[in-house]
C-alpha atoms as a PDB file:
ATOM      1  CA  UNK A   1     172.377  98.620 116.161  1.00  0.00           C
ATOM      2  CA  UNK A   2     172.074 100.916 113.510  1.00  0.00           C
ATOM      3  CA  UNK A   3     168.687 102.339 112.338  1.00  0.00           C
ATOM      4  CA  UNK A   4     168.031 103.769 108.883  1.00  0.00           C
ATOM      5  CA  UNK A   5     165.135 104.812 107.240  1.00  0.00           C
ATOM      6  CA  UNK A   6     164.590 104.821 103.466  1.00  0.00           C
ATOM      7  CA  UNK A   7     161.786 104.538 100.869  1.00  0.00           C
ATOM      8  CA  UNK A   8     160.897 101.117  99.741  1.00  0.00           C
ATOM      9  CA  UNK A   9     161.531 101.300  95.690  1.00  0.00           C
ATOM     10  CA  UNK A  10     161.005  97.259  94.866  1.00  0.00           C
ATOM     11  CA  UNK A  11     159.463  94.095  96.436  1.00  0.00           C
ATOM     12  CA  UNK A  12     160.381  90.728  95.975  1.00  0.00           C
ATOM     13  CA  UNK A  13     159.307  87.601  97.488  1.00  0.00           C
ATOM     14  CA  UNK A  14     162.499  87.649  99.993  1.00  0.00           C
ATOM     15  CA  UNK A  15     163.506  90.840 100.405  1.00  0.00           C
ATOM     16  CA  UNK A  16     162.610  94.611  99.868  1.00  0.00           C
ATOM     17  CA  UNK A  17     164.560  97.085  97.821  1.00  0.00           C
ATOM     18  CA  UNK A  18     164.832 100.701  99.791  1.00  0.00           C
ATOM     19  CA  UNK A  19     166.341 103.619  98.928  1.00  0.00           C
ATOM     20  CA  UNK A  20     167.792 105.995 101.103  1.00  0.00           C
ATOM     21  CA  UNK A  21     169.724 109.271 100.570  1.00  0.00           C
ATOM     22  CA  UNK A  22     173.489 109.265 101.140  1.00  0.00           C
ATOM     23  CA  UNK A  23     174.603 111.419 104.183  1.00  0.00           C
ATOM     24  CA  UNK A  24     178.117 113.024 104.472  1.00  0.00           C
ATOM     25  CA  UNK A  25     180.027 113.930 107.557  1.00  0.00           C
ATOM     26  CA  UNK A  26     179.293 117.710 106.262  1.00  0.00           C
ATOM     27  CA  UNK A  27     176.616 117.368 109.180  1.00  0.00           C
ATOM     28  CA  UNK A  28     179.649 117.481 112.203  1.00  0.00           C
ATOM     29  CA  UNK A  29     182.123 119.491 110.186  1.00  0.00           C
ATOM     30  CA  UNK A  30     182.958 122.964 111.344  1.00  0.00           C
ATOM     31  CA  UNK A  31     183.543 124.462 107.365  1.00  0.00           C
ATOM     32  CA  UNK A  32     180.124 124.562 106.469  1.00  0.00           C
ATOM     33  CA  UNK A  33     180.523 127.184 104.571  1.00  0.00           C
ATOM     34  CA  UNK A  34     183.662 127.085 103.104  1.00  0.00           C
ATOM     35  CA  UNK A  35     183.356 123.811 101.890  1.00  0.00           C
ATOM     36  CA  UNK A  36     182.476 122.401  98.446  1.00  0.00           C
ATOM     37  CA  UNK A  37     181.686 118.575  99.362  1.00  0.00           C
ATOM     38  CA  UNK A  38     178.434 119.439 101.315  1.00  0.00           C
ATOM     39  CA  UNK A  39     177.427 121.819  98.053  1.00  0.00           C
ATOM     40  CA  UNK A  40     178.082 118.999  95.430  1.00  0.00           C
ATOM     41  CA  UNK A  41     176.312 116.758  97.930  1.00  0.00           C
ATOM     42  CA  UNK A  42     173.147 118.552  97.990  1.00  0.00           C
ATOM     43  CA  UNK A  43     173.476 119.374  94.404  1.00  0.00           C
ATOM     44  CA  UNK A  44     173.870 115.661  93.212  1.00  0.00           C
ATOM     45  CA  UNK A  45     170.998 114.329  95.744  1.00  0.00           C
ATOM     46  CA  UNK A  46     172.680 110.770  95.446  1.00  0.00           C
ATOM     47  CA  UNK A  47     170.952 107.934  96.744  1.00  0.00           C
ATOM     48  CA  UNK A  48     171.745 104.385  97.987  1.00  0.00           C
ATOM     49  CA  UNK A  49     169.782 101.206  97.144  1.00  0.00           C
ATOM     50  CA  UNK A  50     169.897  98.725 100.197  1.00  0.00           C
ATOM     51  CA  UNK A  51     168.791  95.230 100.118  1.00  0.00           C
ATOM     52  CA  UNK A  52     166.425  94.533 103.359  1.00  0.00           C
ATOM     53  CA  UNK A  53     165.826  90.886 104.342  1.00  0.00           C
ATOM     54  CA  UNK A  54     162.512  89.853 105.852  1.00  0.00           C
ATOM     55  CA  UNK A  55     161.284  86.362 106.665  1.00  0.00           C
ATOM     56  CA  UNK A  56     157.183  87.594 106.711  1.00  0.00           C
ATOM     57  CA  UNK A  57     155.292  88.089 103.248  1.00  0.00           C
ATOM     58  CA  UNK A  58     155.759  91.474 101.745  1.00  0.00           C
ATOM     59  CA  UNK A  59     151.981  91.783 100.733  1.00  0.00           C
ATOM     60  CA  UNK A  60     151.479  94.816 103.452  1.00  0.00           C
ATOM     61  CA  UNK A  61     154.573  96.570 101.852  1.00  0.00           C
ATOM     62  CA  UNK A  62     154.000  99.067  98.566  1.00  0.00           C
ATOM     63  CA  UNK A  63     156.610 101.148  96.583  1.00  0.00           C
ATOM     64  CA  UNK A  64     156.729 104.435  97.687  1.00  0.00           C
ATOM     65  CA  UNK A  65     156.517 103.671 101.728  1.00  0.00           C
ATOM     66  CA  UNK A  66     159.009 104.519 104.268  1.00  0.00           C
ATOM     67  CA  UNK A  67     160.308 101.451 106.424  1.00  0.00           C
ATOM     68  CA  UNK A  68     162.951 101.223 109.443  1.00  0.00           C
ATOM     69  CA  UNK A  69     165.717  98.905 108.714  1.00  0.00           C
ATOM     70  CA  UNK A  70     168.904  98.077 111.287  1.00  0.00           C
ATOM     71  CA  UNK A  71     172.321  96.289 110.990  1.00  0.00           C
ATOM     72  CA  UNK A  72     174.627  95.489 113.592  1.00  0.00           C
ATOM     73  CA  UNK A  73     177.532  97.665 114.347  1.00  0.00           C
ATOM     74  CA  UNK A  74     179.740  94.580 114.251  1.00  0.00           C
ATOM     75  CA  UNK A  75     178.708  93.686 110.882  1.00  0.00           C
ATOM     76  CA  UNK A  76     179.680  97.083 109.201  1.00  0.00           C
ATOM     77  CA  UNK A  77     182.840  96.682 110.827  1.00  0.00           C
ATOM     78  CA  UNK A  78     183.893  93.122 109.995  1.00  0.00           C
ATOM     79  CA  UNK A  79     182.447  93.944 106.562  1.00  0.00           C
ATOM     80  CA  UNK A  80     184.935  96.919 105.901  1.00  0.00           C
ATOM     81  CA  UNK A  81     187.803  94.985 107.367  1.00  0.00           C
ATOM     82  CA  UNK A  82     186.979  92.068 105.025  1.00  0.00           C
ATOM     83  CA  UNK A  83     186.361  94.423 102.216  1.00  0.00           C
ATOM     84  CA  UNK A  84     189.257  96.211 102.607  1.00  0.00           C
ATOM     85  CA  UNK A  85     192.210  94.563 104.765  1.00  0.00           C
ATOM     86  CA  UNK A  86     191.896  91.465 102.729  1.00  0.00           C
ATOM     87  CA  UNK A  87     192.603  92.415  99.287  1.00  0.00           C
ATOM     88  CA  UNK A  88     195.521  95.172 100.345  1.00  0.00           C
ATOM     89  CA  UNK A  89     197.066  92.059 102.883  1.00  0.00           C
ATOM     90  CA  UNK A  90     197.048  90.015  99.812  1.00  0.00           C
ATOM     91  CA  UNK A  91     198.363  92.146  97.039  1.00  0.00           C
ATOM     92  CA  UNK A  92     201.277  92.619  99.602  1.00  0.00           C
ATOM     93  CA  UNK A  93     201.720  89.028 100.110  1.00  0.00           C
ATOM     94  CA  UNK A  94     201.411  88.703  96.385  1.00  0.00           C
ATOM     95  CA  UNK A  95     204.162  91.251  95.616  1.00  0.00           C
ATOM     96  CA  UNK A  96     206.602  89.364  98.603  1.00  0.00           C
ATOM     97  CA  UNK A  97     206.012  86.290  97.132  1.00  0.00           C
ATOM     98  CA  UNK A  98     206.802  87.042  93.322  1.00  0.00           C
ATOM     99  CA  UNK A  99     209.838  87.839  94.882  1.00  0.00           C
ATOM    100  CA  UNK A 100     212.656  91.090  94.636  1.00  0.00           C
ATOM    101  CA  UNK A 101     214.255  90.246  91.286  1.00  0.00           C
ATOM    102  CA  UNK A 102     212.574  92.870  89.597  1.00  0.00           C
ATOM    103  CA  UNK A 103     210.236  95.503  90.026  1.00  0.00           C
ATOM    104  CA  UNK A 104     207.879  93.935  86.688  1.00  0.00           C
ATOM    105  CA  UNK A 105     207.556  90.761  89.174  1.00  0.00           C
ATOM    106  CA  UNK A 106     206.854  92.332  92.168  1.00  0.00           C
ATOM    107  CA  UNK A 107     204.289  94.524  90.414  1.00  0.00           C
ATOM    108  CA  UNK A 108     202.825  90.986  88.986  1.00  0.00           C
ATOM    109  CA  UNK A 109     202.604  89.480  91.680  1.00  0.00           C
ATOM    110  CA  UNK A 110     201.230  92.420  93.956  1.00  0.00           C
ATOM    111  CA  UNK A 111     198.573  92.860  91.302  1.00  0.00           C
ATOM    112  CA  UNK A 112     197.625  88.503  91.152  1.00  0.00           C
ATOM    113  CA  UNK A 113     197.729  89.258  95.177  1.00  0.00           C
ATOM    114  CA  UNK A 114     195.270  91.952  94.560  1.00  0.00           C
ATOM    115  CA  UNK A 115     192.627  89.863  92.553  1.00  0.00           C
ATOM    116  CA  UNK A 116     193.000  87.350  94.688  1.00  0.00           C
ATOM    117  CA  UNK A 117     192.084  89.150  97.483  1.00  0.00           C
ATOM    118  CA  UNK A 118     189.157  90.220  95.219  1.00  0.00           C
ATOM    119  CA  UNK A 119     187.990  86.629  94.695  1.00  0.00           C
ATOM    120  CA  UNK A 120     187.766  86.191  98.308  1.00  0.00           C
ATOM    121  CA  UNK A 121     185.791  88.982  99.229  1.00  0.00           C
ATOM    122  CA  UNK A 122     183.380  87.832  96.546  1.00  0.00           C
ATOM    123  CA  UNK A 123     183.332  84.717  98.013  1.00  0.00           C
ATOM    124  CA  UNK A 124     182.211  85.336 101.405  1.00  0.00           C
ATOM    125  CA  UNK A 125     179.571  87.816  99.646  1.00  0.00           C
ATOM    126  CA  UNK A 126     177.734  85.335  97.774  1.00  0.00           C
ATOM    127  CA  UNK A 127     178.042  82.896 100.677  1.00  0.00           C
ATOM    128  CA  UNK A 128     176.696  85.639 103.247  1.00  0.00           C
ATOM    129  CA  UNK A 129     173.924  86.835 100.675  1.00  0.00           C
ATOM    130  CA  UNK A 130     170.669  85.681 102.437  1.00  0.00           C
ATOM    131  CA  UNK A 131     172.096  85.500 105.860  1.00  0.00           C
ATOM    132  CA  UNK A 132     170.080  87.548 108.560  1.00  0.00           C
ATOM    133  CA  UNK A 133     173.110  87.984 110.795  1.00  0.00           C
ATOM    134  CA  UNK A 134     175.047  89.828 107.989  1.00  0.00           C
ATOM    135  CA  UNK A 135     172.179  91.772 106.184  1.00  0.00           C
ATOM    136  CA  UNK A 136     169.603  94.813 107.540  1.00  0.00           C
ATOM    137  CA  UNK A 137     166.636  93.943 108.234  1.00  0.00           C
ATOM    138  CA  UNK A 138     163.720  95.662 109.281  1.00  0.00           C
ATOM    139  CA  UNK A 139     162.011  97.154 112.123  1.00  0.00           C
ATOM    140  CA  UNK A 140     158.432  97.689 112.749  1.00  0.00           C
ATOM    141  CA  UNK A 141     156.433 101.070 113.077  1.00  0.00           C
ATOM    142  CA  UNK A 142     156.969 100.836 116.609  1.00  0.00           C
ATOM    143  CA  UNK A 143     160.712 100.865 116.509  1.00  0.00           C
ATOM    144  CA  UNK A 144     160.445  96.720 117.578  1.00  0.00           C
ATOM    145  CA  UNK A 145     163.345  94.864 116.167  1.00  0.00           C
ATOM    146  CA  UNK A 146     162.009  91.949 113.736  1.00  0.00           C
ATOM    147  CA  UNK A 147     163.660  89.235 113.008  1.00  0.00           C
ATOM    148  CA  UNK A 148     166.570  89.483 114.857  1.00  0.00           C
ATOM    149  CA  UNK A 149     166.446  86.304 116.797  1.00  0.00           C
ATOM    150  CA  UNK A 150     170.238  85.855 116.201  1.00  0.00           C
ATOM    151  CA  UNK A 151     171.146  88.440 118.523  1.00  0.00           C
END
């Protein structure tokens, strides 16, 4: 499991809306110094919106609080080889398909592969929207899993 905290920045009747700042690997890296990523990172201050399902009503939640969410390693993992394997894996097909009689085709068809491969991964997305087993959810103040009965 993996446990992030963030600020919660909307409500809605389903889910929660928190925010939490983007972390680099600046943190394990030896150049700390000699580095410009980890100076543009604290200078930019970006942050990431995460969706967070919950099954209970949101009335005890406000903007502004900080909440515990957690997703399964598995998840991130099938999630970046879906996100990424599936479109690459099918603009190659794409390009072996449209054939070797010239490089305009192959092109063509590695592209057509490529949105294709796009199309899927939106796909499963929308289908895997409101599902607990692929989305964080949260945790209590006591570091208690909720809602995690699928696991």
């Amino acid at each position: 499991m993996i446990v992030e905290t963030g600020t919660v920045v909307a409500v809605e009747s389903d889910s929660l809306w928190v925010e939490t700042i983007q972390k680099t690997a600046c943190e394990a890296c030896v150049a700390k110094k000699g580095c410009g990523t980890r100076v543009l990172s604290k200078l930019t201050g970006k942050t990431n919106r995460i969706r967070v399902l919950q099954q209970q009503s949101a009335d005890d939640l406000v903007i502004g609080q900080d909440v515990s969410f957690a997703i399964p390693e598995d998840v991130i993992v099938k999630s970046s080889m879906l996100v990424y394997i599936v479109p690459i894996a099918c603009s190659v097909l794409g390009a072996w398909l449209a054939g070797s009689t010239s490089d305009l085709t192959s092109i063509l068809g590695a592209i057509s592969g490529l949105l294709l491969g796009g199309l899927i991964v939106n796909i499963q997305s929308k289908k895997t929207r409101n599902d607990l087993r692929y989305n964080p959810v949260l945790f209590d103040g006591s570091g208690v899993k909720q809602n995690l009965d699928f696991l």
